[in-house]
C-alpha atoms as a PDB file:
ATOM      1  CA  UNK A   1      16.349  -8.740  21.406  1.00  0.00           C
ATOM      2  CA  UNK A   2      16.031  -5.349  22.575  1.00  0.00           C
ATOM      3  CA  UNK A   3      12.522  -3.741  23.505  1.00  0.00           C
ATOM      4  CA  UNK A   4      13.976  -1.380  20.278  1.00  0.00           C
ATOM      5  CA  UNK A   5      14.289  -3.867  17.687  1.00  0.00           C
ATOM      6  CA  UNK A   6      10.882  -5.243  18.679  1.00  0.00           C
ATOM      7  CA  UNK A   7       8.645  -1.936  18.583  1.00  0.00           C
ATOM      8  CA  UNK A   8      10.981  -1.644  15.002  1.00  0.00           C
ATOM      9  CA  UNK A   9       9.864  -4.835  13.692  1.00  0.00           C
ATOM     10  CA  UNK A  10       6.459  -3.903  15.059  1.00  0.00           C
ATOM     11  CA  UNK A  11       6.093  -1.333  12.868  1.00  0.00           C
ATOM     12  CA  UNK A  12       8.123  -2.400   9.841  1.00  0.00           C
ATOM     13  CA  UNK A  13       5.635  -5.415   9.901  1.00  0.00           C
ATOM     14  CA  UNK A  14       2.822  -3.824  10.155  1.00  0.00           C
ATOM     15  CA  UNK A  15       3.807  -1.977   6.693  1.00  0.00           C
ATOM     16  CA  UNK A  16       4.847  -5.147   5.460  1.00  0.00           C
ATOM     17  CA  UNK A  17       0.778  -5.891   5.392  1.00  0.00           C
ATOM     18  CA  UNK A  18       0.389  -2.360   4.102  1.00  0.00           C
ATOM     19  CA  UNK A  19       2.489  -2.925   1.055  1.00  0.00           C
ATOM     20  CA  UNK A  20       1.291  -6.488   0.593  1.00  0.00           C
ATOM     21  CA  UNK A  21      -2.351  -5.239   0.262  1.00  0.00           C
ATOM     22  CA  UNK A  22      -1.133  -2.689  -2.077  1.00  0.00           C
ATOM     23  CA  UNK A  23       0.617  -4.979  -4.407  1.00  0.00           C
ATOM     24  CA  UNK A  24      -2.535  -6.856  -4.206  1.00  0.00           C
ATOM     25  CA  UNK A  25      -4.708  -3.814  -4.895  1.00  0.00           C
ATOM     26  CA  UNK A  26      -3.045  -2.858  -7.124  1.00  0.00           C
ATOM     27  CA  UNK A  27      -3.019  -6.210  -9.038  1.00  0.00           C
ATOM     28  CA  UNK A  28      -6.466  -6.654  -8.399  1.00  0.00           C
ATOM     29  CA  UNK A  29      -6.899  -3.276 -10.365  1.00  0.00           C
ATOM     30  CA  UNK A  30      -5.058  -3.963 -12.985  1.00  0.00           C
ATOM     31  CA  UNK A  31      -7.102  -6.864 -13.980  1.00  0.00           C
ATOM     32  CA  UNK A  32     -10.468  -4.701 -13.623  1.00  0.00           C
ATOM     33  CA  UNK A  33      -9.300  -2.357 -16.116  1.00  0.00           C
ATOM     34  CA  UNK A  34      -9.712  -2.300 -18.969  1.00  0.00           C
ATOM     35  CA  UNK A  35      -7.316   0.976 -20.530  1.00  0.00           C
ATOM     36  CA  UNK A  36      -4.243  -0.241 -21.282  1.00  0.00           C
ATOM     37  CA  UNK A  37      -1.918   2.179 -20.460  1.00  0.00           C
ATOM     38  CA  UNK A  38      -4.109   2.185 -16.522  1.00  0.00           C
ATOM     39  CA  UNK A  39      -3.782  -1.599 -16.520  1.00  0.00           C
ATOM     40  CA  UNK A  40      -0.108  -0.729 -17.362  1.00  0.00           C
ATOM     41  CA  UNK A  41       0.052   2.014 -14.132  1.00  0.00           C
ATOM     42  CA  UNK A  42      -1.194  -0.569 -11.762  1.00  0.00           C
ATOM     43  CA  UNK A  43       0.669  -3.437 -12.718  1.00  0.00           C
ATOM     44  CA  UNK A  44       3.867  -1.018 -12.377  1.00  0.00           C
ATOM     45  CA  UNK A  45       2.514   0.138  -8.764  1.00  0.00           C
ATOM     46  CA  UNK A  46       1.776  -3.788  -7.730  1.00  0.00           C
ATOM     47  CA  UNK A  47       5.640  -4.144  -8.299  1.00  0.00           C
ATOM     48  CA  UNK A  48       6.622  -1.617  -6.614  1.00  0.00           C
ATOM     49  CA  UNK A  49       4.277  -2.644  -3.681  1.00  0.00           C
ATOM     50  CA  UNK A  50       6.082  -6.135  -3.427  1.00  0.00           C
ATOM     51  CA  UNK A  51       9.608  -4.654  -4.165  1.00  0.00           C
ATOM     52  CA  UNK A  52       8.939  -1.792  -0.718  1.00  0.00           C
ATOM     53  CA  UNK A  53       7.342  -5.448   1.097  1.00  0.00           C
ATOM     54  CA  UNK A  54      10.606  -7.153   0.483  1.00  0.00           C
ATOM     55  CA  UNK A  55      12.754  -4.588   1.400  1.00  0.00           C
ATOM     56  CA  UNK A  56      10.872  -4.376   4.374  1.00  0.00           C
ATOM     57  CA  UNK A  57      10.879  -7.477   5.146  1.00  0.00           C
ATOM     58  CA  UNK A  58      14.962  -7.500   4.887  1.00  0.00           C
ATOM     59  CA  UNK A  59      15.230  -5.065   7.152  1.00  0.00           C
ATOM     60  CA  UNK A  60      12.862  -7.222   9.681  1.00  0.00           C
ATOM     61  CA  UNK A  61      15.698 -10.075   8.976  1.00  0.00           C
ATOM     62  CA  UNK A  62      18.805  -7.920   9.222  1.00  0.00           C
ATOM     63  CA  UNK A  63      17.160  -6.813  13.137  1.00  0.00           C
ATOM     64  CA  UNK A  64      16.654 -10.515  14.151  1.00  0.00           C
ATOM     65  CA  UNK A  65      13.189 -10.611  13.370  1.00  0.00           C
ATOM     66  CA  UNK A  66      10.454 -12.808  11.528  1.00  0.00           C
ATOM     67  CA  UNK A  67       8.608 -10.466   8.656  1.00  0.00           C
ATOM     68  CA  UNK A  68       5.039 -10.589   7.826  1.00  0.00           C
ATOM     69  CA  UNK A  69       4.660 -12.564   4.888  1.00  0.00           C
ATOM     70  CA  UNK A  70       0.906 -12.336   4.154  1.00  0.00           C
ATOM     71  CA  UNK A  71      -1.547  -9.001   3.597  1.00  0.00           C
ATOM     72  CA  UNK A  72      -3.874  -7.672   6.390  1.00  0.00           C
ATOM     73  CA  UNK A  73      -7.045  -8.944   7.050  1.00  0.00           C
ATOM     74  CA  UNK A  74      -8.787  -5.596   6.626  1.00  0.00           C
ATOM     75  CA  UNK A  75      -7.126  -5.264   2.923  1.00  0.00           C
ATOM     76  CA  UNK A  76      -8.486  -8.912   2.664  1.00  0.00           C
ATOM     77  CA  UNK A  77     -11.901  -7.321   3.653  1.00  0.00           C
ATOM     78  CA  UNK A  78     -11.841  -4.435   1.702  1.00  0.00           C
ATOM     79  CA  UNK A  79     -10.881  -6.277  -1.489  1.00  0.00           C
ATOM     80  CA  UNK A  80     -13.690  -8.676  -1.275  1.00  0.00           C
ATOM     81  CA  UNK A  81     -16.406  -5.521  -0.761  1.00  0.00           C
ATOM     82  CA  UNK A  82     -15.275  -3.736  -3.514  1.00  0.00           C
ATOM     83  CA  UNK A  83     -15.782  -7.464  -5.808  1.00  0.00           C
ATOM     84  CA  UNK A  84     -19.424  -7.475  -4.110  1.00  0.00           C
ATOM     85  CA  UNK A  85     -19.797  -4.237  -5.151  1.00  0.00           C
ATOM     86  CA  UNK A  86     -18.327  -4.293  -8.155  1.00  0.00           C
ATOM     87  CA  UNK A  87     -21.169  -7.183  -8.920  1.00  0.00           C
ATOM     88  CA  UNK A  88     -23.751  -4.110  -8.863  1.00  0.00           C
ATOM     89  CA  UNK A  89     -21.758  -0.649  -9.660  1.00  0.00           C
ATOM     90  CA  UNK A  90     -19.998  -2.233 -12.627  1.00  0.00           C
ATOM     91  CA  UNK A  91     -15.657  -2.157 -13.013  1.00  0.00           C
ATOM     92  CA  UNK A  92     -15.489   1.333 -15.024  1.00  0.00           C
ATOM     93  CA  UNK A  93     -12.661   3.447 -14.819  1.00  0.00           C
ATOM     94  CA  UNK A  94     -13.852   5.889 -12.461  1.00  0.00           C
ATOM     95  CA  UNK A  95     -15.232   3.137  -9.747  1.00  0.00           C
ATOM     96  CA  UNK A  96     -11.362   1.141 -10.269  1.00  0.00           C
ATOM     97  CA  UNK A  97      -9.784   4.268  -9.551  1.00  0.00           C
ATOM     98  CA  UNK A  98     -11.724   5.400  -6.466  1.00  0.00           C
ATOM     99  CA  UNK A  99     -10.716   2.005  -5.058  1.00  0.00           C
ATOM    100  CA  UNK A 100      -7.139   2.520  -5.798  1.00  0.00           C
ATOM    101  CA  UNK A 101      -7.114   5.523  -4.031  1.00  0.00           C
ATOM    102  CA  UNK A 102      -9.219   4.401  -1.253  1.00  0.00           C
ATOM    103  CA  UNK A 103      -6.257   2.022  -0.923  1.00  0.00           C
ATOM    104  CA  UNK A 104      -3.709   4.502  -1.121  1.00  0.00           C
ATOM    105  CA  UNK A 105      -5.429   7.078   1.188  1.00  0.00           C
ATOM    106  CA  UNK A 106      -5.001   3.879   3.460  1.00  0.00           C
ATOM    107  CA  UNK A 107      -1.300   3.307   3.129  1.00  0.00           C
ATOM    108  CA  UNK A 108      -1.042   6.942   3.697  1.00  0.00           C
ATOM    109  CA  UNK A 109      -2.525   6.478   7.597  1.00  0.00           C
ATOM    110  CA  UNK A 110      -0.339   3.235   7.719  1.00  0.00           C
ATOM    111  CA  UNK A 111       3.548   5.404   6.841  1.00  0.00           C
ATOM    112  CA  UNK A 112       1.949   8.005   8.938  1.00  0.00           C
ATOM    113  CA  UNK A 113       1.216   6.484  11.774  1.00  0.00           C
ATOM    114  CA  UNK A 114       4.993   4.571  11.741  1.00  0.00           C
ATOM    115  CA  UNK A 115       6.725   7.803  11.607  1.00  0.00           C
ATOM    116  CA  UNK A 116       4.917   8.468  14.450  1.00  0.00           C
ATOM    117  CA  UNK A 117       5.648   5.643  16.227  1.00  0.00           C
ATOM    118  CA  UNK A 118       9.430   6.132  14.767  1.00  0.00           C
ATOM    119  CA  UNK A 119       9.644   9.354  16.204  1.00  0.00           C
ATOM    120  CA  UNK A 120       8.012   8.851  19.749  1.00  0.00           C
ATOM    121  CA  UNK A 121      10.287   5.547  20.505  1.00  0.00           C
ATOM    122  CA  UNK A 122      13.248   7.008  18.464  1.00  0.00           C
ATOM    123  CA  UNK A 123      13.551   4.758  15.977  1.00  0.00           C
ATOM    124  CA  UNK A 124      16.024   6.196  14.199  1.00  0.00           C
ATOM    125  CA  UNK A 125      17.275   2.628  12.277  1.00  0.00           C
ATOM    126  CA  UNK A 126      14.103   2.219  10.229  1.00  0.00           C
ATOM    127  CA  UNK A 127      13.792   5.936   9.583  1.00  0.00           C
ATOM    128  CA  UNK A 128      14.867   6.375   6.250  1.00  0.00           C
ATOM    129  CA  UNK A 129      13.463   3.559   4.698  1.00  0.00           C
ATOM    130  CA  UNK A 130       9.913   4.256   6.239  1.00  0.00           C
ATOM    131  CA  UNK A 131      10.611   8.025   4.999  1.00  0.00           C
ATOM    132  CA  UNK A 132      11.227   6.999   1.567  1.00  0.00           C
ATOM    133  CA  UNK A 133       8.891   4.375   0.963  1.00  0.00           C
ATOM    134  CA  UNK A 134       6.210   6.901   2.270  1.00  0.00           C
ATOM    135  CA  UNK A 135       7.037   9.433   0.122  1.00  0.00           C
ATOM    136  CA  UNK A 136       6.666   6.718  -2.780  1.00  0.00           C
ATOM    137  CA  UNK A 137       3.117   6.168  -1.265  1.00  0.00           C
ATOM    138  CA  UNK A 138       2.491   9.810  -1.554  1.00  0.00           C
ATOM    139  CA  UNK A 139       3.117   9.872  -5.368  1.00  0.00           C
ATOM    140  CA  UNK A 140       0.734   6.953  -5.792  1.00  0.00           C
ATOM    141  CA  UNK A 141      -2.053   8.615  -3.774  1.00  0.00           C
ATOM    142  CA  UNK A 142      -1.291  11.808  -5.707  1.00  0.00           C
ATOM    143  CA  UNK A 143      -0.972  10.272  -9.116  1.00  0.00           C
ATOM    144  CA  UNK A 144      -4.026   8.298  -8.781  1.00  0.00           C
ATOM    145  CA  UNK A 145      -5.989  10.684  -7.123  1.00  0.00           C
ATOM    146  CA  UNK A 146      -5.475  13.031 -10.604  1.00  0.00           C
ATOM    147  CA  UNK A 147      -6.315   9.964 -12.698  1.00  0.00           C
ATOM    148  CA  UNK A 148      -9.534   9.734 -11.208  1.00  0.00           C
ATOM    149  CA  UNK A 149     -10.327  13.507 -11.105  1.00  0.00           C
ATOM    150  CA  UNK A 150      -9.662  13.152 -14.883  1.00  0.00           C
ATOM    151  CA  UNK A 151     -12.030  10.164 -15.265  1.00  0.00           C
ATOM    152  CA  UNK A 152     -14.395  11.876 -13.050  1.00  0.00           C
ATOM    153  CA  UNK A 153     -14.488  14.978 -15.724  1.00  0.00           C
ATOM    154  CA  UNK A 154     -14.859  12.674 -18.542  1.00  0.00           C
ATOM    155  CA  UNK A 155     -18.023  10.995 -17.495  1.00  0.00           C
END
């Protein structure tokens, strides 16, 4: 295996974690909620975590690779703070929705920093699909970032 295909399945794993903790952020939201058409967003957004995961993790296969198959241990981390604090802030709409973009903000860094790496080490195999998931990401952040500014000028 070329020193290529390795810093490309390098990177493509390390948004396989990324997605992973999305779809399980996003799952994890969806059960905290209680509006049902928010409940409806995130359980959308989980899918479409685990669908970008598994296309990743293709592409890992199709380069000779092994793909990540579990979520990070800092989205492990994260999830569990925001269930202890959760225990004393309460699960409202506002609080679910600042996690979820917490999370997002996240993946943001993540696609960012593996175009980066994509364009440094000329990566130009994996480009397209990083491209495209991240701009997917982007309409998450975006999309929940309004949600919460509207939940935010409710209460």
């Amino acid at each position: 295996m070329t020193d290529m295909n390795k810093e490309a399945i390098s990177v493509l794993n390390d948004l396989i974690e990324t997605s992973k903790d999305g779809q399980e952020g996003f799952k994890t939201c969806a059960e905290d909620i209680k509006h049902p058409e928010l409940k409806t967003l995130f359980v959308q957004r989980s899918a479409e975590c685990a669908k970008a995961a598994a296309e990743l993790q293709s592409a890992v296969r199709s380069m000779g690779g092994d793909p990540e198959t579990s979520t990070s241990v800092s989205g492990d981390m994260h999830r569990r703070w925001v269930d202890v604090k959760s225990m004393f802030t309460g699960k409202g709409e506002e609080a679910v929705l600042n996690e979820a973009e917490r999370g997002e903000d996240h993946a943001l860094k993540a696609y960012r920093e593996a175009m980066e790496k994509i364009n440094k080490h000329n990566l130009v195999g994996i480009r397209d699909i990083v491209e495209r998931q991240y701009h997917g990401v982007q309409r998450n952040h975006d999309q929940v970032k309004a949600l919460r500014n509207q939940a935010r000028a409710r209460s």
